[in-house]
C-alpha atoms as a PDB file:
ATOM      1  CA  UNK A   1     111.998 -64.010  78.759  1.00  0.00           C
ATOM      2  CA  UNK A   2     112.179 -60.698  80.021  1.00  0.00           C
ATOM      3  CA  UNK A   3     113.225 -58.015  77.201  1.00  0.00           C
ATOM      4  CA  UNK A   4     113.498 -54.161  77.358  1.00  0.00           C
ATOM      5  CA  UNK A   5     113.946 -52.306  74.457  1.00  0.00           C
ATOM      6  CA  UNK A   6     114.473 -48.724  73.793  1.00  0.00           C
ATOM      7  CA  UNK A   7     113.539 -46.511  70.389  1.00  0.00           C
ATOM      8  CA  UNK A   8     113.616 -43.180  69.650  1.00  0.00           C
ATOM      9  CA  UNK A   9     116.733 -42.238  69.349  1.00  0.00           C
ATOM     10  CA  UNK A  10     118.282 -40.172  66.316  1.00  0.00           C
ATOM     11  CA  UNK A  11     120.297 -37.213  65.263  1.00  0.00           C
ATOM     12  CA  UNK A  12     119.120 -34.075  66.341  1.00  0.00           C
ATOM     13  CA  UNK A  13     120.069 -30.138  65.861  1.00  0.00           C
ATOM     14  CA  UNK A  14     120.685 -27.611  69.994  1.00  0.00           C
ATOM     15  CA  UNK A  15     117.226 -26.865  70.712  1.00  0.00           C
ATOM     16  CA  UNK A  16     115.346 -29.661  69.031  1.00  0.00           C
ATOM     17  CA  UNK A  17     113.859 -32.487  70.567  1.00  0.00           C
ATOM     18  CA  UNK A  18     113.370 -36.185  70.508  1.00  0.00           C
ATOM     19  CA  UNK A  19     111.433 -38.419  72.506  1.00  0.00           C
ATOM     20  CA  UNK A  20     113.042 -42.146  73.184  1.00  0.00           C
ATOM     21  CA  UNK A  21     110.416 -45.138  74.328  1.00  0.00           C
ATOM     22  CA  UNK A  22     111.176 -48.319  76.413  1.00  0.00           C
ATOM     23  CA  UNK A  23     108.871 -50.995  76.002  1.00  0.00           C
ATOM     24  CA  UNK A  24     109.544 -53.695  78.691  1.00  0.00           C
ATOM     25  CA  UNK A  25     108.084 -57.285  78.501  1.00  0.00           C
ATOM     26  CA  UNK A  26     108.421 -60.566  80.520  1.00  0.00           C
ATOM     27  CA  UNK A  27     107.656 -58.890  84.145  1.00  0.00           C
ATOM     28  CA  UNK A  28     105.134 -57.536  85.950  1.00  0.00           C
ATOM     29  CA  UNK A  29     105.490 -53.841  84.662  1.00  0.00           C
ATOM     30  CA  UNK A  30     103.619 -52.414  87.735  1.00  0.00           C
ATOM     31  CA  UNK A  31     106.412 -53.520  90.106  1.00  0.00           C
ATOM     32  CA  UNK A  32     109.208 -51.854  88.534  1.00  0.00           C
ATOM     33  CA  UNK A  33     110.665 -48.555  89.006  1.00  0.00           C
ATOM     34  CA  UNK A  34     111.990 -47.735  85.281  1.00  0.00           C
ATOM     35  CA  UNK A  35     115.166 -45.668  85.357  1.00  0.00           C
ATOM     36  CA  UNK A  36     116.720 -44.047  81.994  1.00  0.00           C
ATOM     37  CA  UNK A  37     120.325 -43.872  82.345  1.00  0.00           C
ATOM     38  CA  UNK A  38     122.991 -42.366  79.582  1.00  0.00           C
ATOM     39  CA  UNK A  39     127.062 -42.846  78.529  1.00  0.00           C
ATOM     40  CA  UNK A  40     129.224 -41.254  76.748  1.00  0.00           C
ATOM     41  CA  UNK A  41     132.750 -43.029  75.697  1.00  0.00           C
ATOM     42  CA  UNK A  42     135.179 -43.201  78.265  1.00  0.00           C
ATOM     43  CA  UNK A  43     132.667 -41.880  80.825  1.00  0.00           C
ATOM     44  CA  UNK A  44     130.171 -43.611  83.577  1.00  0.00           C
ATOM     45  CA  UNK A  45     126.586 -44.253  82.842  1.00  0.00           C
ATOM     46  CA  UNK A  46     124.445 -41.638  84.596  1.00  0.00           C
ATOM     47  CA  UNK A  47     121.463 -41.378  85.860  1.00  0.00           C
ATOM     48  CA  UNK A  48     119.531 -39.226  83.701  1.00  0.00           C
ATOM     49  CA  UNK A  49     115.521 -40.040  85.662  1.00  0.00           C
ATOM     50  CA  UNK A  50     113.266 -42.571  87.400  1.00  0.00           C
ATOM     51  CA  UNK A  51     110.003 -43.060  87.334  1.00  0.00           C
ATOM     52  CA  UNK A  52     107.728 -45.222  89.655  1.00  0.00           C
ATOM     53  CA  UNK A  53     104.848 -47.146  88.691  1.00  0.00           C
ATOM     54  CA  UNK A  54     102.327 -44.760  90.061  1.00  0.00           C
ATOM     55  CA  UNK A  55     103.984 -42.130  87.637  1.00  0.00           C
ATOM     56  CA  UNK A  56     106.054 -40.183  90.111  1.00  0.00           C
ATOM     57  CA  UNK A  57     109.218 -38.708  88.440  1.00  0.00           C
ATOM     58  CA  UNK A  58     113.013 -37.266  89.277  1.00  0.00           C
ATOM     59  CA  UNK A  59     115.211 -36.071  87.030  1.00  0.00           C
ATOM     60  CA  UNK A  60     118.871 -35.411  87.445  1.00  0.00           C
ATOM     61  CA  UNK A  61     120.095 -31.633  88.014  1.00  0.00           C
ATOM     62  CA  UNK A  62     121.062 -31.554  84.263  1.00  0.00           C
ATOM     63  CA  UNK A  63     117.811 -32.275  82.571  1.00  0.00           C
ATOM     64  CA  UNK A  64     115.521 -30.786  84.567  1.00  0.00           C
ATOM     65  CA  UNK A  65     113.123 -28.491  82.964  1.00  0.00           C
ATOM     66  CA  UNK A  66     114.158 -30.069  79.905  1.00  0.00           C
ATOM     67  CA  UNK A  67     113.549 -33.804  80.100  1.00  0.00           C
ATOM     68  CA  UNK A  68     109.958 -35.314  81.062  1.00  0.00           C
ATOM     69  CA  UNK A  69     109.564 -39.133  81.841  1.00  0.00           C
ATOM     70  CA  UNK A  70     106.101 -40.921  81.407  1.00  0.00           C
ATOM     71  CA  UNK A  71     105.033 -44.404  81.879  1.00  0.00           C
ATOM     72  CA  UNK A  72     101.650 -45.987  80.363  1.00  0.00           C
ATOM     73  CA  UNK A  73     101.232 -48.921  82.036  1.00  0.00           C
ATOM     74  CA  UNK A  74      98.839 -50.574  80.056  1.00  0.00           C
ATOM     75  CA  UNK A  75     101.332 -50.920  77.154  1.00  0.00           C
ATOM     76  CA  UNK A  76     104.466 -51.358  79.262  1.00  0.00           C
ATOM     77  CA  UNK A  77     106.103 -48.693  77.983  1.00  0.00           C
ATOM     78  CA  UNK A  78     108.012 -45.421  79.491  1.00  0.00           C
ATOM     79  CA  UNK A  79     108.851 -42.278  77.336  1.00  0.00           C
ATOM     80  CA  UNK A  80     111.400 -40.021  78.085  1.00  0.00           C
ATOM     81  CA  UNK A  81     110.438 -36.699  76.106  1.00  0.00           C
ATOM     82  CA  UNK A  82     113.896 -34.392  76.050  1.00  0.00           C
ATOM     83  CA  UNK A  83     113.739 -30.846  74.716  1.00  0.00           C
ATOM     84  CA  UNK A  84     115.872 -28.198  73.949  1.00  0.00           C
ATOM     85  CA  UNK A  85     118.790 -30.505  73.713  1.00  0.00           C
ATOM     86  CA  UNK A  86     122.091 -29.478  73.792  1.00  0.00           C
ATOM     87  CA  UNK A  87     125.849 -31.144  72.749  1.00  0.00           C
ATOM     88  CA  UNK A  88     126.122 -32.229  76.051  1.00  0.00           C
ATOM     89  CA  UNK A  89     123.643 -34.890  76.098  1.00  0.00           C
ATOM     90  CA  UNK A  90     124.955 -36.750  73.151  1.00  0.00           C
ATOM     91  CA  UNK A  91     124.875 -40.133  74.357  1.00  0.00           C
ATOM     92  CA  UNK A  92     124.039 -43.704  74.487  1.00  0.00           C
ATOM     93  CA  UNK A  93     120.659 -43.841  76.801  1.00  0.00           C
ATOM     94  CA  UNK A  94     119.543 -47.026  78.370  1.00  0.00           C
ATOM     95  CA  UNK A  95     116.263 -48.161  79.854  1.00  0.00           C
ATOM     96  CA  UNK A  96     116.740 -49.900  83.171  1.00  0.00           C
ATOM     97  CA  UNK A  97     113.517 -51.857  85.088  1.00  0.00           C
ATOM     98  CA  UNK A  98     114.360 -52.610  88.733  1.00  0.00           C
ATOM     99  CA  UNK A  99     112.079 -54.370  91.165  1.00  0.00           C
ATOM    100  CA  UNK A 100     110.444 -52.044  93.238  1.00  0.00           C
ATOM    101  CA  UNK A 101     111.146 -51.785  96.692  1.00  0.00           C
ATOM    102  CA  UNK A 102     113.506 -54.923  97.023  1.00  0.00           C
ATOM    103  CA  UNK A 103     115.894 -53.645  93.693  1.00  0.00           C
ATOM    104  CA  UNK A 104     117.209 -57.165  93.749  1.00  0.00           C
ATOM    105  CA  UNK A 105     116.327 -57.339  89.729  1.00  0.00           C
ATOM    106  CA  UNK A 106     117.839 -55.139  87.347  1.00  0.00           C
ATOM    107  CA  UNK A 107     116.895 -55.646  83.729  1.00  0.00           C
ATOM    108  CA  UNK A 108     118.510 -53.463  80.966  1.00  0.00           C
ATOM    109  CA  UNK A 109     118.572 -52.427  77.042  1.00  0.00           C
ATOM    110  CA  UNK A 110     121.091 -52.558  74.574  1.00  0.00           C
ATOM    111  CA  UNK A 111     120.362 -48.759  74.404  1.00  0.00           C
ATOM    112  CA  UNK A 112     119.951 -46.250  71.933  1.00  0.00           C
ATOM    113  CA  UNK A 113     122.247 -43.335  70.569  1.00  0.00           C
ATOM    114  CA  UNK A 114     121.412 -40.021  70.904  1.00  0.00           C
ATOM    115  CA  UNK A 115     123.720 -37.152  69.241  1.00  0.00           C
ATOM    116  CA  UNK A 116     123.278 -33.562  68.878  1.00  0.00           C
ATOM    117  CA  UNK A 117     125.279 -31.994  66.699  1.00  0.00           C
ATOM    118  CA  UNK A 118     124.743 -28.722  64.783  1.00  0.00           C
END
């Protein structure tokens, strides 16, 4: 049974930070691209970063220099450390694992909630 979980999340002051973990079981960890995602009521989930098994990272245009995403493969887990947060990325933020180069498996979280608010 494949399971992904995320942790981390919390309530958090502008400028502070917080750093969320996904720990993914059930799969072979090393072929997945993990991908944390974020929503906000009444709004799409976005893609907030990937990261590949060999470590490489991208960010979207509205964390970067902010957020940093990490894997450590021998525990299955990615981290997504985001700093100086602002109001704007209050959110729900989801861990995604997708099969790497086919994506023909997607496996998510139930998430975890993020707000900053002063």
């Amino acid at each position: 049974q494949v399971q992904v979980v995320e942790s981390g999340g919390g309530w958090v002051q502008p400028g502070e930070s917080l750093r969320l973990s996904c720990v993914v079981s059930g799969i072979p960890f090393n072929d997945y691209n993990i991908r944390w995602h974020r929503q906000t009521p009444g709004k799409q989930r976005e893609l907030v970063a990937i990261i590949t098994p060999g470590g490489t990272a991208t960010y979207a245009d509205f964390v970067k220099g902010r957020f940093s995403a990490s894997r450590d493969n021998a525990k299955n887990t990615v981290y997504l450390q985001m700093n100086s947060l602002e109001f704007e990325d209050t959110a729900v933020y989801y861990c995604n694992a997708q099969n790497f180069p086919s994506r023909t498996r997607n496996y998510w979280g139930q998430g975890t909630q993020v707000t900053v608010s002063a």
